[in-house]
PDB file of N, CA and C in Angstrom:
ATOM      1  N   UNK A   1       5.663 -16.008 -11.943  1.00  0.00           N
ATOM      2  CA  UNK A   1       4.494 -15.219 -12.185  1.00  0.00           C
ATOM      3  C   UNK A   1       3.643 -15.951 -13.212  1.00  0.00           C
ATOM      4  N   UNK A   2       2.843 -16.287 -12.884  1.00  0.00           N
ATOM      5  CA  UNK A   2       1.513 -16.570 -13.563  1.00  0.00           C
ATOM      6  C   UNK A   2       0.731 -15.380 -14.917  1.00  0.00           C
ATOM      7  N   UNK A   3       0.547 -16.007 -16.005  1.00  0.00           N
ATOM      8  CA  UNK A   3       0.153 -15.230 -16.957  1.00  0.00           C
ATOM      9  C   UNK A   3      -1.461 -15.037 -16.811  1.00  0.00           C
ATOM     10  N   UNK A   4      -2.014 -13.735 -17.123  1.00  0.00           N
ATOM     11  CA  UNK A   4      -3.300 -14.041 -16.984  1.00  0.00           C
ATOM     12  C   UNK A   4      -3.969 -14.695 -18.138  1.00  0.00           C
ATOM     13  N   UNK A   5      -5.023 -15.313 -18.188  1.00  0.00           N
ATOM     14  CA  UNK A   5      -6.000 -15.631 -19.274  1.00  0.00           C
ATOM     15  C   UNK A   5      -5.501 -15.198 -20.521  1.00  0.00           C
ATOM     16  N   UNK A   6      -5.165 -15.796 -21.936  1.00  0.00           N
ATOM     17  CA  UNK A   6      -5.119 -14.972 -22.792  1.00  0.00           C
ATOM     18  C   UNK A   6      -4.191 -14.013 -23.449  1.00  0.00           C
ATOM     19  N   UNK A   7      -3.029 -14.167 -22.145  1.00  0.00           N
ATOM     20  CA  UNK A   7      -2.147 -13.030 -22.718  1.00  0.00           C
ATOM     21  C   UNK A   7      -0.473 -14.293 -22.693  1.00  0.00           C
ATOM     22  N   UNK A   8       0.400 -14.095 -23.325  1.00  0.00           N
ATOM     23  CA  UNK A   8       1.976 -14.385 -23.388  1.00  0.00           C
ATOM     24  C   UNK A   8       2.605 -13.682 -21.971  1.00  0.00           C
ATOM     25  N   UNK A   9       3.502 -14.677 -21.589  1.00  0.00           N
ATOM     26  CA  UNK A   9       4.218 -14.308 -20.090  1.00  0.00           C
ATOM     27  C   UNK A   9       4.980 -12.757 -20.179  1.00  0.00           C
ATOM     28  N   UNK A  10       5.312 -12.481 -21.696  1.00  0.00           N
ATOM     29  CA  UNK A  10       5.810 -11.299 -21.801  1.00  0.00           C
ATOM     30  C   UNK A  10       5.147 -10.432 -21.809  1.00  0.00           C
ATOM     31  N   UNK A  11       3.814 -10.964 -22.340  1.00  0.00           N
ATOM     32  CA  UNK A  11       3.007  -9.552 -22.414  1.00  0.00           C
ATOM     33  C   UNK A  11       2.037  -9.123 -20.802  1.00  0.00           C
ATOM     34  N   UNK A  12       2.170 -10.188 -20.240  1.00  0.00           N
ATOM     35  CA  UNK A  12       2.056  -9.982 -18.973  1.00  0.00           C
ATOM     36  C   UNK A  12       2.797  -9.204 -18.506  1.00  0.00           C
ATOM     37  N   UNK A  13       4.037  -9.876 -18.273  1.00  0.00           N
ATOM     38  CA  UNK A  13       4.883  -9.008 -17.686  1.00  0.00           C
ATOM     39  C   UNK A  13       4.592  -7.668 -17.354  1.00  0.00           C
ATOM     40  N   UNK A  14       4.534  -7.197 -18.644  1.00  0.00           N
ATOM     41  CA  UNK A  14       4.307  -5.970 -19.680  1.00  0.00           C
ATOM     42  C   UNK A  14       3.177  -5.112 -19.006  1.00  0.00           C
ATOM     43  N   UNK A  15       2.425  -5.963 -18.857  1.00  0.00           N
ATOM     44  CA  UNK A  15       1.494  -5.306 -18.228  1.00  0.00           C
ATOM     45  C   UNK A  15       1.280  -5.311 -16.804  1.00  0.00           C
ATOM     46  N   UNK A  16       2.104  -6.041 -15.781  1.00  0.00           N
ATOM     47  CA  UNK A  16       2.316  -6.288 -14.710  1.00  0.00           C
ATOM     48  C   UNK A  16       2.983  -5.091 -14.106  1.00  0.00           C
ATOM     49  N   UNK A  17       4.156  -4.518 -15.264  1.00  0.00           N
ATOM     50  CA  UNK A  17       5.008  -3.269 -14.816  1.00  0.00           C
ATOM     51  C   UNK A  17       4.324  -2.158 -15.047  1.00  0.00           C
ATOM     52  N   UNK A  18       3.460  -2.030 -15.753  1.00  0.00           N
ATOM     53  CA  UNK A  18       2.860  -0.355 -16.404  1.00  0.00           C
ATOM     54  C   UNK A  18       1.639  -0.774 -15.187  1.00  0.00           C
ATOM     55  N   UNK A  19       0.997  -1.602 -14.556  1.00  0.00           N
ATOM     56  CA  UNK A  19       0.183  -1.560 -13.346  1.00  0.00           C
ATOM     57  C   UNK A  19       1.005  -1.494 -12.433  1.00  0.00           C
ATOM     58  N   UNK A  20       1.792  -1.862 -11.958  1.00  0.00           N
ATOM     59  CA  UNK A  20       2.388  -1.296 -10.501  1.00  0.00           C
ATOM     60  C   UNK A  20       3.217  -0.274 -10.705  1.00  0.00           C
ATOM     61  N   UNK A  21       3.481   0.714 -12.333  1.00  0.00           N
ATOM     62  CA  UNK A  21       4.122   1.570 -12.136  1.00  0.00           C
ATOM     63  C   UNK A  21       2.627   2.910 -11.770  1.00  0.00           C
ATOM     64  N   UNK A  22       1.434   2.835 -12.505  1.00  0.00           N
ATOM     65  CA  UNK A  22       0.191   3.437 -12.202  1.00  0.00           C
ATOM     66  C   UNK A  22      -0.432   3.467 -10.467  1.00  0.00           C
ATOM     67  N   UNK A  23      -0.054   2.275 -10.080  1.00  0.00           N
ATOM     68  CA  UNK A  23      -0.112   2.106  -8.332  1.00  0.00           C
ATOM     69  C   UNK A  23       0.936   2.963  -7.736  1.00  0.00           C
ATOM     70  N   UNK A  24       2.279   3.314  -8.008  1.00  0.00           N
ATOM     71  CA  UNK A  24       3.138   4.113  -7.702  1.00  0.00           C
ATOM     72  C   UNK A  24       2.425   5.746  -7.584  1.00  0.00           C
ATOM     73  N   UNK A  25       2.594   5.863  -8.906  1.00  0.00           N
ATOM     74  CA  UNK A  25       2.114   7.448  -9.525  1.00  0.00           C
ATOM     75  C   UNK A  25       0.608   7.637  -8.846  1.00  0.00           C
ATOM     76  N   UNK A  26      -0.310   6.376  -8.851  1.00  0.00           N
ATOM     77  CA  UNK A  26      -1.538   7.052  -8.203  1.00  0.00           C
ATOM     78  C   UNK A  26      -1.439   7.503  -6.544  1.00  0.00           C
ATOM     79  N   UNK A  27      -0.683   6.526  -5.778  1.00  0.00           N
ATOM     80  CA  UNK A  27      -0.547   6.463  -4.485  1.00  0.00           C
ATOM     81  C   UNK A  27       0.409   8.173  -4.125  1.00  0.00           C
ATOM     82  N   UNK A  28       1.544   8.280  -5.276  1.00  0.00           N
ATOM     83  CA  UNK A  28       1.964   9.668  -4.873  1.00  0.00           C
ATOM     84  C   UNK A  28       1.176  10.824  -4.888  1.00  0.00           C
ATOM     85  N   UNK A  29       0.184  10.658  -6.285  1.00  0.00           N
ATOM     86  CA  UNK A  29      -0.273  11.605  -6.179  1.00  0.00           C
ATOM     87  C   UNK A  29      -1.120  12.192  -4.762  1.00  0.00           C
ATOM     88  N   UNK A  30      -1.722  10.850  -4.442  1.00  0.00           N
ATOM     89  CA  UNK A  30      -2.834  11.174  -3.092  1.00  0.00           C
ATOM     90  C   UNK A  30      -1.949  11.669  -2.264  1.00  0.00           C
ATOM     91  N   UNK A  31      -1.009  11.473  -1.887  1.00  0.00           N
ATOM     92  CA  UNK A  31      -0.015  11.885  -0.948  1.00  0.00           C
ATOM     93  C   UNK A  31      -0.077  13.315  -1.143  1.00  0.00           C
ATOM     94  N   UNK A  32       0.319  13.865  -1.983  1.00  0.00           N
ATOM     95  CA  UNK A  32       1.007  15.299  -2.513  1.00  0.00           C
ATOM     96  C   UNK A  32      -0.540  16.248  -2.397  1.00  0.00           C
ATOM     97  N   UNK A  33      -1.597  15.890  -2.772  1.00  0.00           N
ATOM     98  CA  UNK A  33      -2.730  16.285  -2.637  1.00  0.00           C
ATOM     99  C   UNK A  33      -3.515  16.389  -0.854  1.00  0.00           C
ATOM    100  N   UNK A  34      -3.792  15.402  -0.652  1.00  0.00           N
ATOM    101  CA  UNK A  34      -3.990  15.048   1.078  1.00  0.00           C
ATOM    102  C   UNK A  34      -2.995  16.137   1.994  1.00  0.00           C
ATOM    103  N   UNK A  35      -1.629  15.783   1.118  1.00  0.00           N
ATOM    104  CA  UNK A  35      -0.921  16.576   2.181  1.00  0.00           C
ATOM    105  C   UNK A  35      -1.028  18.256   2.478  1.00  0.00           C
ATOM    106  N   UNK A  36      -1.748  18.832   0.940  1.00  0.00           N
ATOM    107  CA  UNK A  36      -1.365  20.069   0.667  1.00  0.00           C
ATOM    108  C   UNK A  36      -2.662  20.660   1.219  1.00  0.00           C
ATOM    109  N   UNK A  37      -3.593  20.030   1.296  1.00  0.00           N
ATOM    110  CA  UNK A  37      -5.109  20.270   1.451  1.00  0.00           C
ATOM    111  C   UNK A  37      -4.594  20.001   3.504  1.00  0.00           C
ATOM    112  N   UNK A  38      -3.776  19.414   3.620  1.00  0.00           N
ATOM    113  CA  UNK A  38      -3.872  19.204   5.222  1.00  0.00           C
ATOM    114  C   UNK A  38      -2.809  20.404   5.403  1.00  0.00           C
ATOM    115  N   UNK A  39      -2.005  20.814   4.661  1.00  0.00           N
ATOM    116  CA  UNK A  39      -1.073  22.296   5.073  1.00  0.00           C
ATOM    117  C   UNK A  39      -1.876  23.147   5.135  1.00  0.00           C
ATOM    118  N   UNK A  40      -2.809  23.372   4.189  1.00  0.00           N
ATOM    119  CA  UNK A  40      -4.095  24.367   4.098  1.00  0.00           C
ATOM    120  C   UNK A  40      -5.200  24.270   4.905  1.00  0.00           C
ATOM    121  N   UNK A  41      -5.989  22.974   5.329  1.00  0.00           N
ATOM    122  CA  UNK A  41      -6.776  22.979   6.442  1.00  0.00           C
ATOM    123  C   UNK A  41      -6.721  23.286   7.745  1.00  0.00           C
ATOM    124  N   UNK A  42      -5.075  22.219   7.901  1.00  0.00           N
ATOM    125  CA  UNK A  42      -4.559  21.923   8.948  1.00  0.00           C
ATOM    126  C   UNK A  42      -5.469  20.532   9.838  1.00  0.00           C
ATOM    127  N   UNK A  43      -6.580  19.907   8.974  1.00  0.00           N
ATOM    128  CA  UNK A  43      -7.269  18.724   9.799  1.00  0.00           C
ATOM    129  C   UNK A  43      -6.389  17.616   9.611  1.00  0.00           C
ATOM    130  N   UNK A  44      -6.782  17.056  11.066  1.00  0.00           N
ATOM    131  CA  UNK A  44      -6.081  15.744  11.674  1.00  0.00           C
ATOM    132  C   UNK A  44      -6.727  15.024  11.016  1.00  0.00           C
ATOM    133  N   UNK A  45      -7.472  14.745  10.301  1.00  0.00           N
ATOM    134  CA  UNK A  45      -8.403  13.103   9.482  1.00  0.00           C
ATOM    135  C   UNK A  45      -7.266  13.427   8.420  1.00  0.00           C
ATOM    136  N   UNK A  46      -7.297  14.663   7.660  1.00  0.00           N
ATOM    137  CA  UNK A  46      -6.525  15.055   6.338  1.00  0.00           C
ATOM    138  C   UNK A  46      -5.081  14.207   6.532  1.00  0.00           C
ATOM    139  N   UNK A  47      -4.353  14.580   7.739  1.00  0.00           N
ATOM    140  CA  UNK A  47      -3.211  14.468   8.117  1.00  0.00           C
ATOM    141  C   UNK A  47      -2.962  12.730   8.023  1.00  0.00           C
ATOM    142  N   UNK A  48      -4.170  12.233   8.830  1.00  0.00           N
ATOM    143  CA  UNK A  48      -3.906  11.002   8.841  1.00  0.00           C
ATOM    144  C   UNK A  48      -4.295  10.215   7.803  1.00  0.00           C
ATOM    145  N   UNK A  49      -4.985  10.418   6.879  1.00  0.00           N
ATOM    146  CA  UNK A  49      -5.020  10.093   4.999  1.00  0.00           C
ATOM    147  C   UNK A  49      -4.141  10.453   4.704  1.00  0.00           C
ATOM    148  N   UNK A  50      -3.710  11.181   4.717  1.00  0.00           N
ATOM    149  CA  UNK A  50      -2.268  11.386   3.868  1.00  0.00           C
ATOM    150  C   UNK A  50      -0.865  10.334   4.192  1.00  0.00           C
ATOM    151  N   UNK A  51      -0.790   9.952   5.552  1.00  0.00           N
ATOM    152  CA  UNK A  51      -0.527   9.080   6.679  1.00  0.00           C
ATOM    153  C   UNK A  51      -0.551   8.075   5.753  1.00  0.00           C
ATOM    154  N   UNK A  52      -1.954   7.572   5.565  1.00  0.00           N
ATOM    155  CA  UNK A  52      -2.594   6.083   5.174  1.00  0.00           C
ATOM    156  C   UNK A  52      -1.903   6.395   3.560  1.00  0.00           C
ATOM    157  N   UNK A  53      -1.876   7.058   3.154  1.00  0.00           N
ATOM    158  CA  UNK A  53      -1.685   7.024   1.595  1.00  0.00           C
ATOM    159  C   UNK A  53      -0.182   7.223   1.371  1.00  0.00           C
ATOM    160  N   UNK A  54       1.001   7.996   3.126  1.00  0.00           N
ATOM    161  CA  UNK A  54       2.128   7.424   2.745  1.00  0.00           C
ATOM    162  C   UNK A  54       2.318   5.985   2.593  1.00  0.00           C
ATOM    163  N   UNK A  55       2.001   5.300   3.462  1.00  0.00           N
ATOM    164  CA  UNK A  55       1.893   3.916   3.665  1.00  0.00           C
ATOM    165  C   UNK A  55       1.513   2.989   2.433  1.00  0.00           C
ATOM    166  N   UNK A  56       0.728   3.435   1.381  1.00  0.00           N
ATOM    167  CA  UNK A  56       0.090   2.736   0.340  1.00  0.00           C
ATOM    168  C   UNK A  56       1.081   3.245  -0.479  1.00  0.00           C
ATOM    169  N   UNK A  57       2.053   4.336  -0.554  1.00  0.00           N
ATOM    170  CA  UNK A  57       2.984   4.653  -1.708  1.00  0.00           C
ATOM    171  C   UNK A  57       4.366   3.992  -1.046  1.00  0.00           C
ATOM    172  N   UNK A  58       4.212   3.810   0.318  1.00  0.00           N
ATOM    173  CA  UNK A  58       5.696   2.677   0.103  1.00  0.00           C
ATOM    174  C   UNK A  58       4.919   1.424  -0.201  1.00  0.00           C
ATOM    175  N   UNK A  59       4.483   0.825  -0.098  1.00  0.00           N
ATOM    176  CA  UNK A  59       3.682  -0.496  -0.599  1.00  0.00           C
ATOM    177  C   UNK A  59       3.784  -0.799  -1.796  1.00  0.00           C
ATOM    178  N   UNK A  60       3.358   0.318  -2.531  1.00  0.00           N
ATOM    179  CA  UNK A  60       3.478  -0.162  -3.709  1.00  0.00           C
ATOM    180  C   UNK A  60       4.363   0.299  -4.499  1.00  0.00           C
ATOM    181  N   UNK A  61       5.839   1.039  -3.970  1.00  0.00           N
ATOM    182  CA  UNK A  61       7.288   1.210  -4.214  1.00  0.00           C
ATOM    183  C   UNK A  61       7.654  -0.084  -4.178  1.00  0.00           C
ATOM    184  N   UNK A  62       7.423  -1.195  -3.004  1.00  0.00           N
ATOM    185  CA  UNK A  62       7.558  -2.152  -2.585  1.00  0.00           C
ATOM    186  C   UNK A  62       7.672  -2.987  -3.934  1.00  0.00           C
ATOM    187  N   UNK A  63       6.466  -2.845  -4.417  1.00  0.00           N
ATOM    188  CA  UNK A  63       5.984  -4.031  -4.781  1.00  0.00           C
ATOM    189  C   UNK A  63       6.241  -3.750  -6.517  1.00  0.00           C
ATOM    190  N   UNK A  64       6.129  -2.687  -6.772  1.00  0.00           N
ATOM    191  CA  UNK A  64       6.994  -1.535  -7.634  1.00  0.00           C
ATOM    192  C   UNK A  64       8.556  -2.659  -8.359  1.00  0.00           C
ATOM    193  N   UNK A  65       9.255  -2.712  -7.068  1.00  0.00           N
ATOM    194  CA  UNK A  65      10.682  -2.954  -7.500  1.00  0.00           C
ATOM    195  C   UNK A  65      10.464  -4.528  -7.515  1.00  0.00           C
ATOM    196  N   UNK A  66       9.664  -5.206  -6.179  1.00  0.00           N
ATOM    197  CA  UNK A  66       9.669  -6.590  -6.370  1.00  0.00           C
ATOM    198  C   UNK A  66       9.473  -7.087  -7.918  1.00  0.00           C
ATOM    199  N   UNK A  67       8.196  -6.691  -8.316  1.00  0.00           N
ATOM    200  CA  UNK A  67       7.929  -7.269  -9.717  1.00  0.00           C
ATOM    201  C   UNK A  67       8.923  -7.045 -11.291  1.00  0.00           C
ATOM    202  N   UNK A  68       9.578  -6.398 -10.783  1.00  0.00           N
ATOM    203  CA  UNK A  68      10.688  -6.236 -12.059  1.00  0.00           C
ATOM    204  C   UNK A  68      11.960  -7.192 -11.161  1.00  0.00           C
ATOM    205  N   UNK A  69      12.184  -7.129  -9.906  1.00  0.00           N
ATOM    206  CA  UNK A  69      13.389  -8.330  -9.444  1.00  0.00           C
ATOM    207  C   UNK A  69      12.924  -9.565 -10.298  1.00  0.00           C
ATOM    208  N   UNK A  70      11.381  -9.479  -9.535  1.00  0.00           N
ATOM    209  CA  UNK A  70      10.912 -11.227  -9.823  1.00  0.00           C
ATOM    210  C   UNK A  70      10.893 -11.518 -11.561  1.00  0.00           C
ATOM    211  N   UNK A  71      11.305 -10.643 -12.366  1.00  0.00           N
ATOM    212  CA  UNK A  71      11.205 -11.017 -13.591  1.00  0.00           C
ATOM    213  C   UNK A  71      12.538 -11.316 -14.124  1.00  0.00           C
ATOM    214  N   UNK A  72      13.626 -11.060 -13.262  1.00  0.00           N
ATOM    215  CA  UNK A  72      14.887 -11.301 -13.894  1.00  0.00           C
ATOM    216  C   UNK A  72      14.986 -12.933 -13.707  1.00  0.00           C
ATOM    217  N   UNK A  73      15.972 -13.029 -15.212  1.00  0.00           N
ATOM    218  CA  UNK A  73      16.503 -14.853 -15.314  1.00  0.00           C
ATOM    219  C   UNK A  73      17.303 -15.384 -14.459  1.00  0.00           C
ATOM    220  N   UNK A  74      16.651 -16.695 -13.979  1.00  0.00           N
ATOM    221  CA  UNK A  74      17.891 -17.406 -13.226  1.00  0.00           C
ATOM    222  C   UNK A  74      18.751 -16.894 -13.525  1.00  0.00           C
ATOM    223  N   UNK A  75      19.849 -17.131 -12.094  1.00  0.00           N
ATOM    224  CA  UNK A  75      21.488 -16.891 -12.125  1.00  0.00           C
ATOM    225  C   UNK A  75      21.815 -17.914 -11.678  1.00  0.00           C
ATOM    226  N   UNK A  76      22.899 -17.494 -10.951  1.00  0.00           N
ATOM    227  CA  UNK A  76      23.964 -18.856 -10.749  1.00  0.00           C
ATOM    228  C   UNK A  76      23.561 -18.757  -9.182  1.00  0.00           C
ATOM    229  N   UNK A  77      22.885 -17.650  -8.516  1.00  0.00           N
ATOM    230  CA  UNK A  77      22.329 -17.670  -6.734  1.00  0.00           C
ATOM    231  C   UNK A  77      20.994 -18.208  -6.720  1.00  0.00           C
ATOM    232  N   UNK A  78      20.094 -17.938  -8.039  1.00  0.00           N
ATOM    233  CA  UNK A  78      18.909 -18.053  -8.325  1.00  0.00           C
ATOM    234  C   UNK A  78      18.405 -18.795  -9.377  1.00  0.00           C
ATOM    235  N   UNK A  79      18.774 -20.041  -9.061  1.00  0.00           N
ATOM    236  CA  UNK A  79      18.739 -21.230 -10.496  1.00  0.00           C
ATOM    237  C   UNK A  79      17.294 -21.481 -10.459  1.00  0.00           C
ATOM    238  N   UNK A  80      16.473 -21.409  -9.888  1.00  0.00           N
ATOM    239  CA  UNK A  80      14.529 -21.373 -10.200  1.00  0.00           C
ATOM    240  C   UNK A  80      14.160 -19.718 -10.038  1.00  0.00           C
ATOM    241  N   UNK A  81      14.884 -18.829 -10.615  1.00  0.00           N
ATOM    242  CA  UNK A  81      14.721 -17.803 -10.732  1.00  0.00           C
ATOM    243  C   UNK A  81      14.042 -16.068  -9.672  1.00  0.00           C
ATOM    244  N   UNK A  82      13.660 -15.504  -9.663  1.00  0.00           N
ATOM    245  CA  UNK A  82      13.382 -14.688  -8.823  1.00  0.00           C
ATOM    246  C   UNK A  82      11.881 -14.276  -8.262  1.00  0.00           C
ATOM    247  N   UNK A  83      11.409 -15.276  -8.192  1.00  0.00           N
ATOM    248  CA  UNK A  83       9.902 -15.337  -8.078  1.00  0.00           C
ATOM    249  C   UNK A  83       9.580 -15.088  -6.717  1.00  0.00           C
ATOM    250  N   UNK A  84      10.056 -15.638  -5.948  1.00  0.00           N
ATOM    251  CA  UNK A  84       9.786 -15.172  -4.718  1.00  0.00           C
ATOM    252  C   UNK A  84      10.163 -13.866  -4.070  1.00  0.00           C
ATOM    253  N   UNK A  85      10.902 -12.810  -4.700  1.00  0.00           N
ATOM    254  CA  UNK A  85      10.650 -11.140  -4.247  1.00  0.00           C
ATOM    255  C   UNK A  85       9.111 -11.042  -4.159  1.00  0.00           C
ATOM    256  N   UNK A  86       7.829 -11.547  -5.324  1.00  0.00           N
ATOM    257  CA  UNK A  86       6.529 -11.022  -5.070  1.00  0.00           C
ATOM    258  C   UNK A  86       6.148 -11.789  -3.856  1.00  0.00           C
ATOM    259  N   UNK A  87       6.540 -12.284  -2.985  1.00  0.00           N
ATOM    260  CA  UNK A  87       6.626 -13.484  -1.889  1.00  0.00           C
ATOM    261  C   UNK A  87       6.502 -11.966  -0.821  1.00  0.00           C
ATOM    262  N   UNK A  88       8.061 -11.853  -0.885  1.00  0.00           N
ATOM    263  CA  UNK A  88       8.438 -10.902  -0.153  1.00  0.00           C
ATOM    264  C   UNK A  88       7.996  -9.870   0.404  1.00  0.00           C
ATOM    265  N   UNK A  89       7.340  -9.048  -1.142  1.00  0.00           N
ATOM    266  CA  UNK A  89       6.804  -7.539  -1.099  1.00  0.00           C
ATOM    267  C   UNK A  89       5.288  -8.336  -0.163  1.00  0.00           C
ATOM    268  N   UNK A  90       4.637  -9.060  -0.920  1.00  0.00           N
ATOM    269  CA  UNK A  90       3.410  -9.251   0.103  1.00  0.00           C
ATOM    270  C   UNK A  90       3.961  -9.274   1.691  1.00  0.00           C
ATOM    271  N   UNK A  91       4.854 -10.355   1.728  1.00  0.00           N
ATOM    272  CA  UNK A  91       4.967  -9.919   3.128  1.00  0.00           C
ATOM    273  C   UNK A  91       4.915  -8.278   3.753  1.00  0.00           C
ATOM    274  N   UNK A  92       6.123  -7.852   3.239  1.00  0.00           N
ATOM    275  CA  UNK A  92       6.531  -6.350   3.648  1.00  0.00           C
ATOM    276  C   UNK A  92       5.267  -5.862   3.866  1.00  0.00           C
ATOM    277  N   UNK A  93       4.050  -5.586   2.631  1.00  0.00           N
ATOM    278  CA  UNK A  93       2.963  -4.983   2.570  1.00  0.00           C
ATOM    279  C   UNK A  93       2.201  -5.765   3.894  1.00  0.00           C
ATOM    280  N   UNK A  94       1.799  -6.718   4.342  1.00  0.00           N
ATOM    281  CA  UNK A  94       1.522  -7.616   5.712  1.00  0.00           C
ATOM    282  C   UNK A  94       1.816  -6.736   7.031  1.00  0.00           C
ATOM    283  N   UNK A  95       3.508  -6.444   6.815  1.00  0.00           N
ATOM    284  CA  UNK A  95       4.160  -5.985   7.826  1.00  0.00           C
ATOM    285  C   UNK A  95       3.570  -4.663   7.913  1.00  0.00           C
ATOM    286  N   UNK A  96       3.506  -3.912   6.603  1.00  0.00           N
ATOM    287  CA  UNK A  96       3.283  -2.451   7.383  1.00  0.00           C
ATOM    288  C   UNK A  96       1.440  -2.371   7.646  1.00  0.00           C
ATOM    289  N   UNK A  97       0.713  -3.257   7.445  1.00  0.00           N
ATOM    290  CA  UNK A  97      -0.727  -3.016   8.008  1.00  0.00           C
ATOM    291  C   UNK A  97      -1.085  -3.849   8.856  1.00  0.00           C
ATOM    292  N   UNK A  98       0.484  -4.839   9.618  1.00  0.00           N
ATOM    293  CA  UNK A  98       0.194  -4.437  11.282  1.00  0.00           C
ATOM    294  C   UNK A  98       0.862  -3.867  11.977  1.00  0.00           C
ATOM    295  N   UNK A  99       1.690  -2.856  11.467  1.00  0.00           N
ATOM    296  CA  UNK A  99       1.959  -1.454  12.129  1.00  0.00           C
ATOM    297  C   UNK A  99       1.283  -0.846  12.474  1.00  0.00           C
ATOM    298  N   UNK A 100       0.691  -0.309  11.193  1.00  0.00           N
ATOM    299  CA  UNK A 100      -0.194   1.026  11.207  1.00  0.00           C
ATOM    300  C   UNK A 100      -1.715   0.177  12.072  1.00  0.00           C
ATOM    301  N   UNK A 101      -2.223  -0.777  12.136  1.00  0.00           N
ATOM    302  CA  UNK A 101      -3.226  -1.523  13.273  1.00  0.00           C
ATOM    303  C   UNK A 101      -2.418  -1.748  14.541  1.00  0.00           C
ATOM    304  N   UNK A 102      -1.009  -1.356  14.722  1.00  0.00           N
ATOM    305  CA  UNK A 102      -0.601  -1.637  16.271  1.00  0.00           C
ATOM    306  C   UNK A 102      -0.669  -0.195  16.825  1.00  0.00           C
ATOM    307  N   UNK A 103      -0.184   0.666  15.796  1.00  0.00           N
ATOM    308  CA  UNK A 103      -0.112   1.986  16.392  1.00  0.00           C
ATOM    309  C   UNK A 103      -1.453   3.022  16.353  1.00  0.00           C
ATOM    310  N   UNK A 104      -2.387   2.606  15.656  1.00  0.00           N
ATOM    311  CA  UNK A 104      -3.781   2.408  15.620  1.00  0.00           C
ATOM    312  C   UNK A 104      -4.458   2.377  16.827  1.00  0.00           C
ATOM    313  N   UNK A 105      -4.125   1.095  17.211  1.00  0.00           N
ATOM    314  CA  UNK A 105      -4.746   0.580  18.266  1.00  0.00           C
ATOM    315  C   UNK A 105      -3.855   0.895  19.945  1.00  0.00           C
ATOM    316  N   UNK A 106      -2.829   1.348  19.970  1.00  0.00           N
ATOM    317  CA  UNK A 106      -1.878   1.780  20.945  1.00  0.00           C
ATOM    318  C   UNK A 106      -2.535   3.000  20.954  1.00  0.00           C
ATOM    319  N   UNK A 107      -2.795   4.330  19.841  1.00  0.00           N
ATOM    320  CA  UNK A 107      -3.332   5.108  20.288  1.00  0.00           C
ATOM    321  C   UNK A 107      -4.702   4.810  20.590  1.00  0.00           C
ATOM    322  N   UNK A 108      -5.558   4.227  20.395  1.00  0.00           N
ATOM    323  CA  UNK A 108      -7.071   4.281  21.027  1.00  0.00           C
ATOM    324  C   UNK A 108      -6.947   3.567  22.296  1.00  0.00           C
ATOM    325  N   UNK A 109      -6.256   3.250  22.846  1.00  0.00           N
ATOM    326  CA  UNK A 109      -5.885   2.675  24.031  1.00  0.00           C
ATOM    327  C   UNK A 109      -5.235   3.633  25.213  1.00  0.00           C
ATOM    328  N   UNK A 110      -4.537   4.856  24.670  1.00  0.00           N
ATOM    329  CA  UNK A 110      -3.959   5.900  25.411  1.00  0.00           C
ATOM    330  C   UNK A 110      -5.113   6.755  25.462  1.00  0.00           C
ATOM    331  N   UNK A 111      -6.145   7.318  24.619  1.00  0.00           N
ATOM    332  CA  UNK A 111      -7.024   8.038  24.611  1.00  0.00           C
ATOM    333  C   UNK A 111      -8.308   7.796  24.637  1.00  0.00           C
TER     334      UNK A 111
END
């Protein structure tokens, strides 16, 4: 992990975890909100934001756990250390927005 401008790798860090723990907590909240407003409406856009915003709260669960892996010290499996989990989570995050664009596009294709 790369430090930004100005700051110590620790204090990065530091601030690397209290931002993807705020990406967590914001993404649930939309969830819990979207969803309750779609129990109460009952609209299909509601339903499917809430949808899109499960999807953005595993993402950034994802990416959540990657960035505290990728901060642990070499071991004896991981002698250049754990940097590539943030490798990973991007992928994962890749993977699920061409899901949600396959099944996207599978339904506008049935209807």
């Amino acid at each position: 992990m790369h430090a930004p401008t100005g700051l110590d790798p620790k204090a990065a860090a530091a601030l690397t975890r209290r931002i993807t723990l705020l990406s967590v907590a914001t993404a649930g909240v939309l969830v819990v909100i979207k969803g309750g407003v779609w129990l109460i409406s009952g609209s299909v856009a509601l339903l499917a934001s809430a949808a899109d915003s499960g999807l953005d709260l595993i993402a950034s669960l994802v990416t959540f756990y990657a960035v505290r892996y990728a901060q642990a010290p070499p071991d004896a499996e991981h002698r250049f250390g754990h940097g590539k989990a943030e490798a990973f989570a991007s992928l994962t995050q890749a993977g699920l927005v061409f899901a949600s664009a396959a099944l996207i596009g599978q339904e506008a294709i049935v209807h």
